[in-house]
Protein backbone atom coordinates (compact mmCIF):
# COMPACT_ATOMS: atom_id res chain seq x y z
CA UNK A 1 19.58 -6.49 21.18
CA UNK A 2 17.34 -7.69 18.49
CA UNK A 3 20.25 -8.15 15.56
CA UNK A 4 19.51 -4.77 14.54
CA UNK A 5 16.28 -6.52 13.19
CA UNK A 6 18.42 -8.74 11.18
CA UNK A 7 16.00 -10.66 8.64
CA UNK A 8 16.57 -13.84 8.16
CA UNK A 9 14.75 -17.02 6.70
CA UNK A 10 16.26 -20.60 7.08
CA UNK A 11 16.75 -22.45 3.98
CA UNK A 12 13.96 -24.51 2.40
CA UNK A 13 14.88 -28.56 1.82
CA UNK A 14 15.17 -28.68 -1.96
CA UNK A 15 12.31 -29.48 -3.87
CA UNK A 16 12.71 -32.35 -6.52
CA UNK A 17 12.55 -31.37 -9.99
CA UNK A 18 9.24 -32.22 -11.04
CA UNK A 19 7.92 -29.53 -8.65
CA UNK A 20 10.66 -26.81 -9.96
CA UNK A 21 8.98 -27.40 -13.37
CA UNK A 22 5.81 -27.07 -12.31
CA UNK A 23 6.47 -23.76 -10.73
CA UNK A 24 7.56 -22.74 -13.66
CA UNK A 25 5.02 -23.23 -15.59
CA UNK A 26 2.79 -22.07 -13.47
CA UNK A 27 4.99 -18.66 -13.14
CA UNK A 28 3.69 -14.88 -14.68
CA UNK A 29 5.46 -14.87 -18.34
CA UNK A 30 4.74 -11.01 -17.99
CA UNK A 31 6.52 -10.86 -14.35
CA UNK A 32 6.72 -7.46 -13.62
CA UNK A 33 9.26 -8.23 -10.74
CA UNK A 34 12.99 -7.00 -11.97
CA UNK A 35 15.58 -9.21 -11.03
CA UNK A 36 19.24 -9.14 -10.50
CA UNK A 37 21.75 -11.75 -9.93
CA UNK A 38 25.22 -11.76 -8.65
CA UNK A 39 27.94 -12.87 -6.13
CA UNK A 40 29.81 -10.68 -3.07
CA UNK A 41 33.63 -11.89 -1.89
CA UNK A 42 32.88 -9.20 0.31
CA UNK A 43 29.46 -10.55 2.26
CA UNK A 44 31.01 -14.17 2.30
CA UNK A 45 33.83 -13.07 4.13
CA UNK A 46 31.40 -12.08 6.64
CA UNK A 47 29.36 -15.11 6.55
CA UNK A 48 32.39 -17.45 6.56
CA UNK A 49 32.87 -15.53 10.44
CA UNK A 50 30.24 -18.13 11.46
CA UNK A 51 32.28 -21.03 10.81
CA UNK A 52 35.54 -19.24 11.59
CA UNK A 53 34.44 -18.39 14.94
CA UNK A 54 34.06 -22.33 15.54
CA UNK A 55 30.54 -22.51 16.03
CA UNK A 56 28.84 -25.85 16.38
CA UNK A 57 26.07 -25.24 14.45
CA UNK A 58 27.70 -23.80 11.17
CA UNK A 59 30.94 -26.73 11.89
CA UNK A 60 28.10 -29.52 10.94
CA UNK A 61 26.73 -27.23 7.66
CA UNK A 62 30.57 -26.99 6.35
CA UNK A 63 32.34 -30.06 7.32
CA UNK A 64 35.16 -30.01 4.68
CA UNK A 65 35.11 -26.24 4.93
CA UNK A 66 36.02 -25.83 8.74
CA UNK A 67 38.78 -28.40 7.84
CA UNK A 68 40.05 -26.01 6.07
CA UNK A 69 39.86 -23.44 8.12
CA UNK A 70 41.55 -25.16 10.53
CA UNK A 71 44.84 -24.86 9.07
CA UNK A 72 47.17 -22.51 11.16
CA UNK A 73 47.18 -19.16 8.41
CA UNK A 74 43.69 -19.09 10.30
CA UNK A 75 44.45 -19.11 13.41
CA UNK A 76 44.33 -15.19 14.18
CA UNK A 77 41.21 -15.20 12.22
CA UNK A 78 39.66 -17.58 14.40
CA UNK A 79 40.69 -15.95 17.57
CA UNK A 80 38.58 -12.77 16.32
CA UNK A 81 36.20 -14.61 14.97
CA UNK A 82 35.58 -16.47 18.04
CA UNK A 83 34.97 -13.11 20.23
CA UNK A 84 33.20 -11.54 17.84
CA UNK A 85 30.49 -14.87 18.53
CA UNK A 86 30.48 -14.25 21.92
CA UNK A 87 29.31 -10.40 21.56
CA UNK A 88 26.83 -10.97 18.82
CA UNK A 89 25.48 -14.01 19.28
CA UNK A 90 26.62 -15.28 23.65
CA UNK A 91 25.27 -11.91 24.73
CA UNK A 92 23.71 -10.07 22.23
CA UNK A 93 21.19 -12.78 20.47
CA UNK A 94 22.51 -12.28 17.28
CA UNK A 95 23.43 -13.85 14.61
CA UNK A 96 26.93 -13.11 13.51
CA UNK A 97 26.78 -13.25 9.45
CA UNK A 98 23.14 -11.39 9.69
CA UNK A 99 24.23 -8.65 11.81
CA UNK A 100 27.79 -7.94 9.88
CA UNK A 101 26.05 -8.53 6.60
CA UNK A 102 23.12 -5.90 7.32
CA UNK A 103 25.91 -3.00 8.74
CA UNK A 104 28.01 -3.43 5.56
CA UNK A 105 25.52 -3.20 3.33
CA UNK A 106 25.84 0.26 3.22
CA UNK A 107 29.26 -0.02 1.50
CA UNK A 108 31.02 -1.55 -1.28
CA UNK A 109 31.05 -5.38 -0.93
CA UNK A 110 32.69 -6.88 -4.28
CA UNK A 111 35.59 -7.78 -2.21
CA UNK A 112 37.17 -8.12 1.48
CA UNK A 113 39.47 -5.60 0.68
CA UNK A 114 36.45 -3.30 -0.09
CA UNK A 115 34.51 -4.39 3.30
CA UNK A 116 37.95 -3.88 5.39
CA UNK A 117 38.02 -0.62 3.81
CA UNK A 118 34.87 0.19 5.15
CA UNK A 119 35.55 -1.35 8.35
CA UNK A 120 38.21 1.30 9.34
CA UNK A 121 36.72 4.24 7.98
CA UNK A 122 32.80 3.68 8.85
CA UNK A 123 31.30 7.09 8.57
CA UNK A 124 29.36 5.48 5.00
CA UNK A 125 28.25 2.47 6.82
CA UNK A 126 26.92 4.73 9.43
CA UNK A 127 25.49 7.23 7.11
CA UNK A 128 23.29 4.38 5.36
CA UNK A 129 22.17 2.61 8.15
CA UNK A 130 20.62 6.10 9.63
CA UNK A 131 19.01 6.38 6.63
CA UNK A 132 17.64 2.83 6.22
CA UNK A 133 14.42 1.10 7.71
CA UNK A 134 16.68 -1.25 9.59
CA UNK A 135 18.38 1.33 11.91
CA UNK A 136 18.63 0.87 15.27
CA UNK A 137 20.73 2.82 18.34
CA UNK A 138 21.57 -0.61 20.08
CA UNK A 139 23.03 -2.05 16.81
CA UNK A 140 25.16 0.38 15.54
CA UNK A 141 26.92 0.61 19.35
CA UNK A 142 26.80 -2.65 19.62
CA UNK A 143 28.96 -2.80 15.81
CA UNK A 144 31.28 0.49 17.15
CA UNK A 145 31.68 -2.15 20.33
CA UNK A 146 32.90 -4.80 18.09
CA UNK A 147 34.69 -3.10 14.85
CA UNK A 148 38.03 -3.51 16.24
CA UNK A 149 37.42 -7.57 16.13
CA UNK A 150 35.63 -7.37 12.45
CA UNK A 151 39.14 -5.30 11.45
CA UNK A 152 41.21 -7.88 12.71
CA UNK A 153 39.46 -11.03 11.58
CA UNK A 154 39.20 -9.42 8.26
CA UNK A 155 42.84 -8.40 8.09
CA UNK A 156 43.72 -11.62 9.34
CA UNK A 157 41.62 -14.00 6.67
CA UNK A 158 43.02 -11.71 3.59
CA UNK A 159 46.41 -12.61 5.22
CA UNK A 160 45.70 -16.17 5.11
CA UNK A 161 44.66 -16.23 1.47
CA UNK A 162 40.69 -16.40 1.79
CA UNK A 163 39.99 -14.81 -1.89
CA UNK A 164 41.98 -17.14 -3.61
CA UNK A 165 40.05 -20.10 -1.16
CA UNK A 166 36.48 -18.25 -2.29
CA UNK A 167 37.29 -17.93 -5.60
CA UNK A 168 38.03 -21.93 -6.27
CA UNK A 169 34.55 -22.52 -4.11
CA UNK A 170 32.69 -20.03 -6.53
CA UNK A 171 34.31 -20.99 -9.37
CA UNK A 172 33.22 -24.27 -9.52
CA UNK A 173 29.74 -23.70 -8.07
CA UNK A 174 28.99 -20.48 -10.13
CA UNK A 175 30.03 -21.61 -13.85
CA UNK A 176 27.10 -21.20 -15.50
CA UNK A 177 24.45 -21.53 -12.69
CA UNK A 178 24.24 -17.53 -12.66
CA UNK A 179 22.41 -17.16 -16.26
CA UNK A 180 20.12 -20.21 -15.24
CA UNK A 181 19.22 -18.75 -12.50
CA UNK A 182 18.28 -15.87 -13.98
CA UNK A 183 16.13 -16.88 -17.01
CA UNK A 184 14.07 -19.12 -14.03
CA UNK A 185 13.30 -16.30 -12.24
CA UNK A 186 12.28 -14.01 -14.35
CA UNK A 187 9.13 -16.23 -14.56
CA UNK A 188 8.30 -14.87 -11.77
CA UNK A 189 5.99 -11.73 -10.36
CA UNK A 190 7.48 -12.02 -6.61
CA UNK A 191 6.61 -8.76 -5.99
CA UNK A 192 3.04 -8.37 -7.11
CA UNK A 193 2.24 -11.30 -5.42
CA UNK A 194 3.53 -9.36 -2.05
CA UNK A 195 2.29 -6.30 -2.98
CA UNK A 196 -0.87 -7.54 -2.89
CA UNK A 197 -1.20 -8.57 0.64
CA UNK A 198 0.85 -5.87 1.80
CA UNK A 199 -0.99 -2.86 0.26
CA UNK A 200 1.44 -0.97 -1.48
CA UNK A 201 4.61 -0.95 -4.08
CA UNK A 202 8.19 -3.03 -2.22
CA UNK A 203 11.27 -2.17 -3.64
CA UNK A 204 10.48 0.06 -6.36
CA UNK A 205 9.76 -3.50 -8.09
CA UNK A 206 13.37 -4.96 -7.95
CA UNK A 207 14.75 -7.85 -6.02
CA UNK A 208 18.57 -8.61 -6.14
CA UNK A 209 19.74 -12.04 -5.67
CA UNK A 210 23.64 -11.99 -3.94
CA UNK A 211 24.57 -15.67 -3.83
CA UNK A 212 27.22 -16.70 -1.57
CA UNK A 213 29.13 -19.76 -0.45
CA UNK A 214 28.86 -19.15 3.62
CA UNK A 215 25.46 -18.11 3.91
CA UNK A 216 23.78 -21.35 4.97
CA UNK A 217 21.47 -22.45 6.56
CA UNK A 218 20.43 -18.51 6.45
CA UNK A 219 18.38 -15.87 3.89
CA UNK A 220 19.42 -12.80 4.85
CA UNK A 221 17.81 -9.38 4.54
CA UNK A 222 20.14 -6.85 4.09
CA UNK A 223 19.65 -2.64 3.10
CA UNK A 224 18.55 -1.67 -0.47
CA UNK A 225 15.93 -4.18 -1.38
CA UNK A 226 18.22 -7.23 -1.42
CA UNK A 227 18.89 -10.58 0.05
CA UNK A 228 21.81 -12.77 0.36
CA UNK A 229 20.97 -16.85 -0.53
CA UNK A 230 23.08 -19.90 -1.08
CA UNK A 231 24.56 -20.52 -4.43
CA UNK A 232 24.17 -24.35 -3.85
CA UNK A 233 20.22 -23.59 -3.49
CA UNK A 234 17.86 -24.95 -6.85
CA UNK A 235 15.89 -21.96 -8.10
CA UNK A 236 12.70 -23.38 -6.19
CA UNK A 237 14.62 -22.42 -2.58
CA UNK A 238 15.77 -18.50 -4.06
CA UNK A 239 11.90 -18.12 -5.14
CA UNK A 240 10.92 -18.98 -1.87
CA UNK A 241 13.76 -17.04 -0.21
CA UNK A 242 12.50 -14.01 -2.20
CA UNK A 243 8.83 -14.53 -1.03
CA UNK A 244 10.03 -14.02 2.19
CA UNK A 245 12.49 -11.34 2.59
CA UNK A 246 10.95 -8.66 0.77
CA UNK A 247 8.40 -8.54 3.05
CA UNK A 248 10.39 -7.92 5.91
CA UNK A 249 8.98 -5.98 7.71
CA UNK A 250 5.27 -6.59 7.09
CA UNK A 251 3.63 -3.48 9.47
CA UNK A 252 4.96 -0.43 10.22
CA UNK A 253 5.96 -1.19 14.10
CA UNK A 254 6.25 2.21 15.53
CA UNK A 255 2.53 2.62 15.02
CA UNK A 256 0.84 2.76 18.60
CA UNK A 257 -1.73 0.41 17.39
CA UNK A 258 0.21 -2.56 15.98
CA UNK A 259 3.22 -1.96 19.01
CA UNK A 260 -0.09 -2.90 21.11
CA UNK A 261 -1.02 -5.60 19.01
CA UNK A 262 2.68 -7.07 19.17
CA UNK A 263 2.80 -6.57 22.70
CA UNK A 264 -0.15 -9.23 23.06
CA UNK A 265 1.74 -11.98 22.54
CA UNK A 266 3.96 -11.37 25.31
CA UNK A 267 0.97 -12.84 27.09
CA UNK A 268 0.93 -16.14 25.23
CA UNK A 269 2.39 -18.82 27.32
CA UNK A 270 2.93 -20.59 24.44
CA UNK A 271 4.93 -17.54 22.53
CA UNK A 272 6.68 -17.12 25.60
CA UNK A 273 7.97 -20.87 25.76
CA UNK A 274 8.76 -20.31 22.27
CA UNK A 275 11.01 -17.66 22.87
CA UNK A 276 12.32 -18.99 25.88
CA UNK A 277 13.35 -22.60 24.84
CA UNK A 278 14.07 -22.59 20.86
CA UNK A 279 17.68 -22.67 19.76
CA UNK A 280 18.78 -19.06 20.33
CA UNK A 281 20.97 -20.02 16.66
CA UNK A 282 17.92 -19.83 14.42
CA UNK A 283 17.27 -15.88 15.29
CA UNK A 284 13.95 -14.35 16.71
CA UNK A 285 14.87 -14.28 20.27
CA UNK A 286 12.24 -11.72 21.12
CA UNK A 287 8.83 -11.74 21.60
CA UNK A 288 8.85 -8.83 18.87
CA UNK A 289 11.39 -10.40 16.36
CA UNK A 290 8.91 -14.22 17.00
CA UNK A 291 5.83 -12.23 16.15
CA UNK A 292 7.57 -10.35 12.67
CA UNK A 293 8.85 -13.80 11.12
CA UNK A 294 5.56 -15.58 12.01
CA UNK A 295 3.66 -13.05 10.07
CA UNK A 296 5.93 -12.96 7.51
CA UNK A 297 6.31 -16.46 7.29
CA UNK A 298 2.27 -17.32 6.91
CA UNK A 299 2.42 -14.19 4.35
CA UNK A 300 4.99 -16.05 2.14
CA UNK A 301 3.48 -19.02 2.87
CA UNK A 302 0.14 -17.97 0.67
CA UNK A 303 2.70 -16.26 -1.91
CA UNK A 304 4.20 -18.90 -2.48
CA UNK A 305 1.14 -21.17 -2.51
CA UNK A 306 -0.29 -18.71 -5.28
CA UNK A 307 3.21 -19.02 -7.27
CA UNK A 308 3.43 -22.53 -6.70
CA UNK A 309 6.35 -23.41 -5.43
CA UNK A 310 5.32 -23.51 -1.63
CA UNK A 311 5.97 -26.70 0.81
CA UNK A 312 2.44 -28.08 2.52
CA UNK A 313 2.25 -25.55 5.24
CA UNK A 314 1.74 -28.31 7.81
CA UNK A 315 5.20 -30.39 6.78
CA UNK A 316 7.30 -26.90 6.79
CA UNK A 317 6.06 -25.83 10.17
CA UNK A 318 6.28 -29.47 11.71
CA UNK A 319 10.14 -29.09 10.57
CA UNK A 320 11.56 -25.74 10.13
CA UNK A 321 13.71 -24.51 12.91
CA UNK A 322 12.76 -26.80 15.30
CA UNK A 323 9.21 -26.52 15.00
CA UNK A 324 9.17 -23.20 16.20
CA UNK A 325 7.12 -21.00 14.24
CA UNK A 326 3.29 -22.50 15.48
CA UNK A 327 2.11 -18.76 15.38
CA UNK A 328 2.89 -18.75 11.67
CA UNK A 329 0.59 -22.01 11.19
CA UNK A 330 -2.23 -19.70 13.32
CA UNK A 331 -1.94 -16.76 11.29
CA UNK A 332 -1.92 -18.74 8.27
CA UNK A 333 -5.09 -20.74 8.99
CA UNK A 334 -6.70 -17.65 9.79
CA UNK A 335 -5.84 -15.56 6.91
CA UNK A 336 -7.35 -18.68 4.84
CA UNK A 337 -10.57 -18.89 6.82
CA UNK A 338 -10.82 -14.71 6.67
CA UNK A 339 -10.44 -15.68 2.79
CA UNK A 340 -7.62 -12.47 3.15
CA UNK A 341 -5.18 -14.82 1.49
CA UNK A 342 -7.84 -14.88 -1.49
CA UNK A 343 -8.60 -11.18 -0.91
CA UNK A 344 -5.43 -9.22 -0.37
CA UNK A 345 -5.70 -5.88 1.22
CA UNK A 346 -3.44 -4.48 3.96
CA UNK A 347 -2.27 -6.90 6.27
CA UNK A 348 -1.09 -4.70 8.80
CA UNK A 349 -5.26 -3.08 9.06
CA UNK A 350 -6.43 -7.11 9.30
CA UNK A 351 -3.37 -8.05 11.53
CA UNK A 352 -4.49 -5.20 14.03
CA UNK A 353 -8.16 -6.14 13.36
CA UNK A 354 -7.25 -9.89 13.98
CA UNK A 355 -5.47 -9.08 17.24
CA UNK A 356 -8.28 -6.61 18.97
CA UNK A 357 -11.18 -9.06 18.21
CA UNK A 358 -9.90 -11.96 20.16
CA UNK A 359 -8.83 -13.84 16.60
CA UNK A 360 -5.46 -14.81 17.54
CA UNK A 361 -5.96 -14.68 21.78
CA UNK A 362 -3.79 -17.44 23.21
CA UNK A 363 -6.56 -20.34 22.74
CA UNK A 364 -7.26 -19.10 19.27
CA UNK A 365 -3.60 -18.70 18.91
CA UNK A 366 -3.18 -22.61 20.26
CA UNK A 367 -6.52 -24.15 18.42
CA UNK A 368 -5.27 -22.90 14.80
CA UNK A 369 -1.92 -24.15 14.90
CA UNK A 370 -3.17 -27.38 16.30
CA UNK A 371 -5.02 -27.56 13.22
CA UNK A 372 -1.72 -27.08 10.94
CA UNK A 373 0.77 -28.72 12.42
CA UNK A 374 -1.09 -31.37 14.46
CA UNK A 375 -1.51 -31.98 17.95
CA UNK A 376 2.72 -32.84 18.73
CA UNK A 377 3.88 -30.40 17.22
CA UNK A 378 2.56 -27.75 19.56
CA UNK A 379 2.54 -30.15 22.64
CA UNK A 380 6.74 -29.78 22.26
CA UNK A 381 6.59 -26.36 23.58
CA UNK A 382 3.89 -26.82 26.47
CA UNK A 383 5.13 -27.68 29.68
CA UNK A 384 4.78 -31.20 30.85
């Protein structure tokens, strides 16, 4: 189950001021991108199912919030919370907040009560997924499979008083930080920037911004040309958020051509160790869903760059989720030495190109990322 090609990009270490201002004044004063900004009780409800469900790895993001949750008005929330884990992330390879987030989409989500109400009555949700990019058979049985458990974790955290809890968190975090936020961004022409390497119009020219409280360490894709980031996050993260997502997915891959091109890497020893070893918590636990976020990752990577608010590629790579992304470094380096970073054009024709002439074969693959990252920071995932 690939998280019914749940999008996700982990969050960037703040950058300190100085480079913030930079960026912007190095942003488009005519951006052309149009940007909205708000926040979703709804969508953090679904993201706070991570820490409910008494995961590990959201328990050391939210210390003082899993307190919290610990009280006993949370205890039946936790209970569903906790199976709904084990079916989306134990045994499906999901991730919990990505794949819940991504379903509901297709409904209201100013509220829990709004997401509970589509929770029991689903035929919208359905509707809007069948008509989206992101649908996908496995994922919407897989969601019929565990509805029941979303119902009663949702019934049982509006029970325990979770709005009132999200509203104090949000209240304090959001004062203000909202119209900021907005003024910095509109510096910025996100989308042209994509556009560019992509080959053609994304989103109509709109990005919306849905900050939430639960979301971290994740940037999540979701239907409709939106993406849900931290409220915590300095504007230099949501920029770089937004340089990413949008670009989800960056090659059409039910074309024969790039399904073959894809289906390369499953030859890679070193893709395959990738897959194989990294922490199944950060997403892409697929050959497939490895080789999407590496592309998009190098393709932000030169939008951001050209924006400048990027991270050295090297340092990012070295650290981001583990160090897993090395294929991103290679398809970085390459697009630089093909000068198609300078270029533009469409990267799914060059990626295809790239592939079929031996440009990213497992040496070249190996040789490129060596040259990004550095020599230990592709030995990690070779076998001793």
């Amino acid at each position: 189950m690939t998280s019914a090609r749940a999008l996700l990009c982990a969050a960037v270490t703040p950058c300190l001021m100085t480079i913030l201002l930079a960026a912007l004044s190095f942003g488009n004063a005519q951006a052309s991108t149009d940007w909205k900004t708000r926040t979703s009780e709804g969508f953090d409800a679904l993201c706070a199912l991570n820490l409910l469900s008494g995961d590990p790895y959201y328990l050391e993001k939210y210390p003082k919030e899993s307190a919290s949750f610990e009280a006993p008005r949370y205890a039946a929330a936790r209970r569903a919370a906790h199976r709904l884990k084990t079916a989306i992330k134990d045994e499906g390879g999901g991730i919990v907040s990505a794949f819940l987030t991504l379903i509901f989409s297709g409904g209201p989500d100013q509220s829990l009560e709004a997401v509970l109400a589509s929770a029991r009555a689903p035929a919208g949700l359905e509707a809007s997924f069948r008509a989206s990019s992101f649908w996908d058979d496995d994922s919407w049985k897989l969601f019929q499979q565990v509805r029941p458990d979303v119902i009663e974790a949702l019934d049982a955290m509006r029970d325990a008083g979770f709005s009132a809890d999200w509203k104090a968190l949000m209240g304090r975090a959001a004062s203000g930080g909202l119209d900021s936020l907005r003024a910095d961004l509109a510096r910025f022409d996100v989308l042209g920037e994509q556009s560019r390497l992509i080959g053609h119009e994304l989103q109509q020219g709109r990005i919306e911004v849905i900050l939430l409280h639960f979301s971290r360490p994740h940037g999540i894709r979701i239907q409709g040309g939106r993406f849900l980031t931290n409220i915590g996050y300095p504007a230099s993260v949501v920029l770089r958020n937004a340089a990413h997502e949008p670009l989800h997915p960056p090659y059409n891959a039910s074309d024969p051509r790039l399904a073959k091109a894809v289906a390369e890497f499953s030859n890679d020893a070193l893709i395959a160790r990738i897959v194989r070893d990294h922490d199944p918590s950060f997403g892409y636990n697929t050959v497939g869903g490895v080789v999407e976020e590496d592309a998009v990752q190098a393709l932000e990577q030169v939008v951001s760059e050209r924006l400048g608010i990027a991270k050295p590629a090297g340092d990012r790579w070295r650290d981001g989720d583990g160090g897993m992304h090395v294929l991103a470094a290679a398809i970085y380096d390459l697009m630089k030495e093909s000068r198609f970073a300078e270029k533009g054009g469409r990267f799914e024709t060059w990626f295809i190109e790239m592939v079929d002439t031996g440009r990213l074969s497992p040496r070249e693959v190996e040789r490129r990322a060596r040259k990004v990252v550095g020599d230990a920071a592709v030995n990690r995932w070779q076998a001793p």
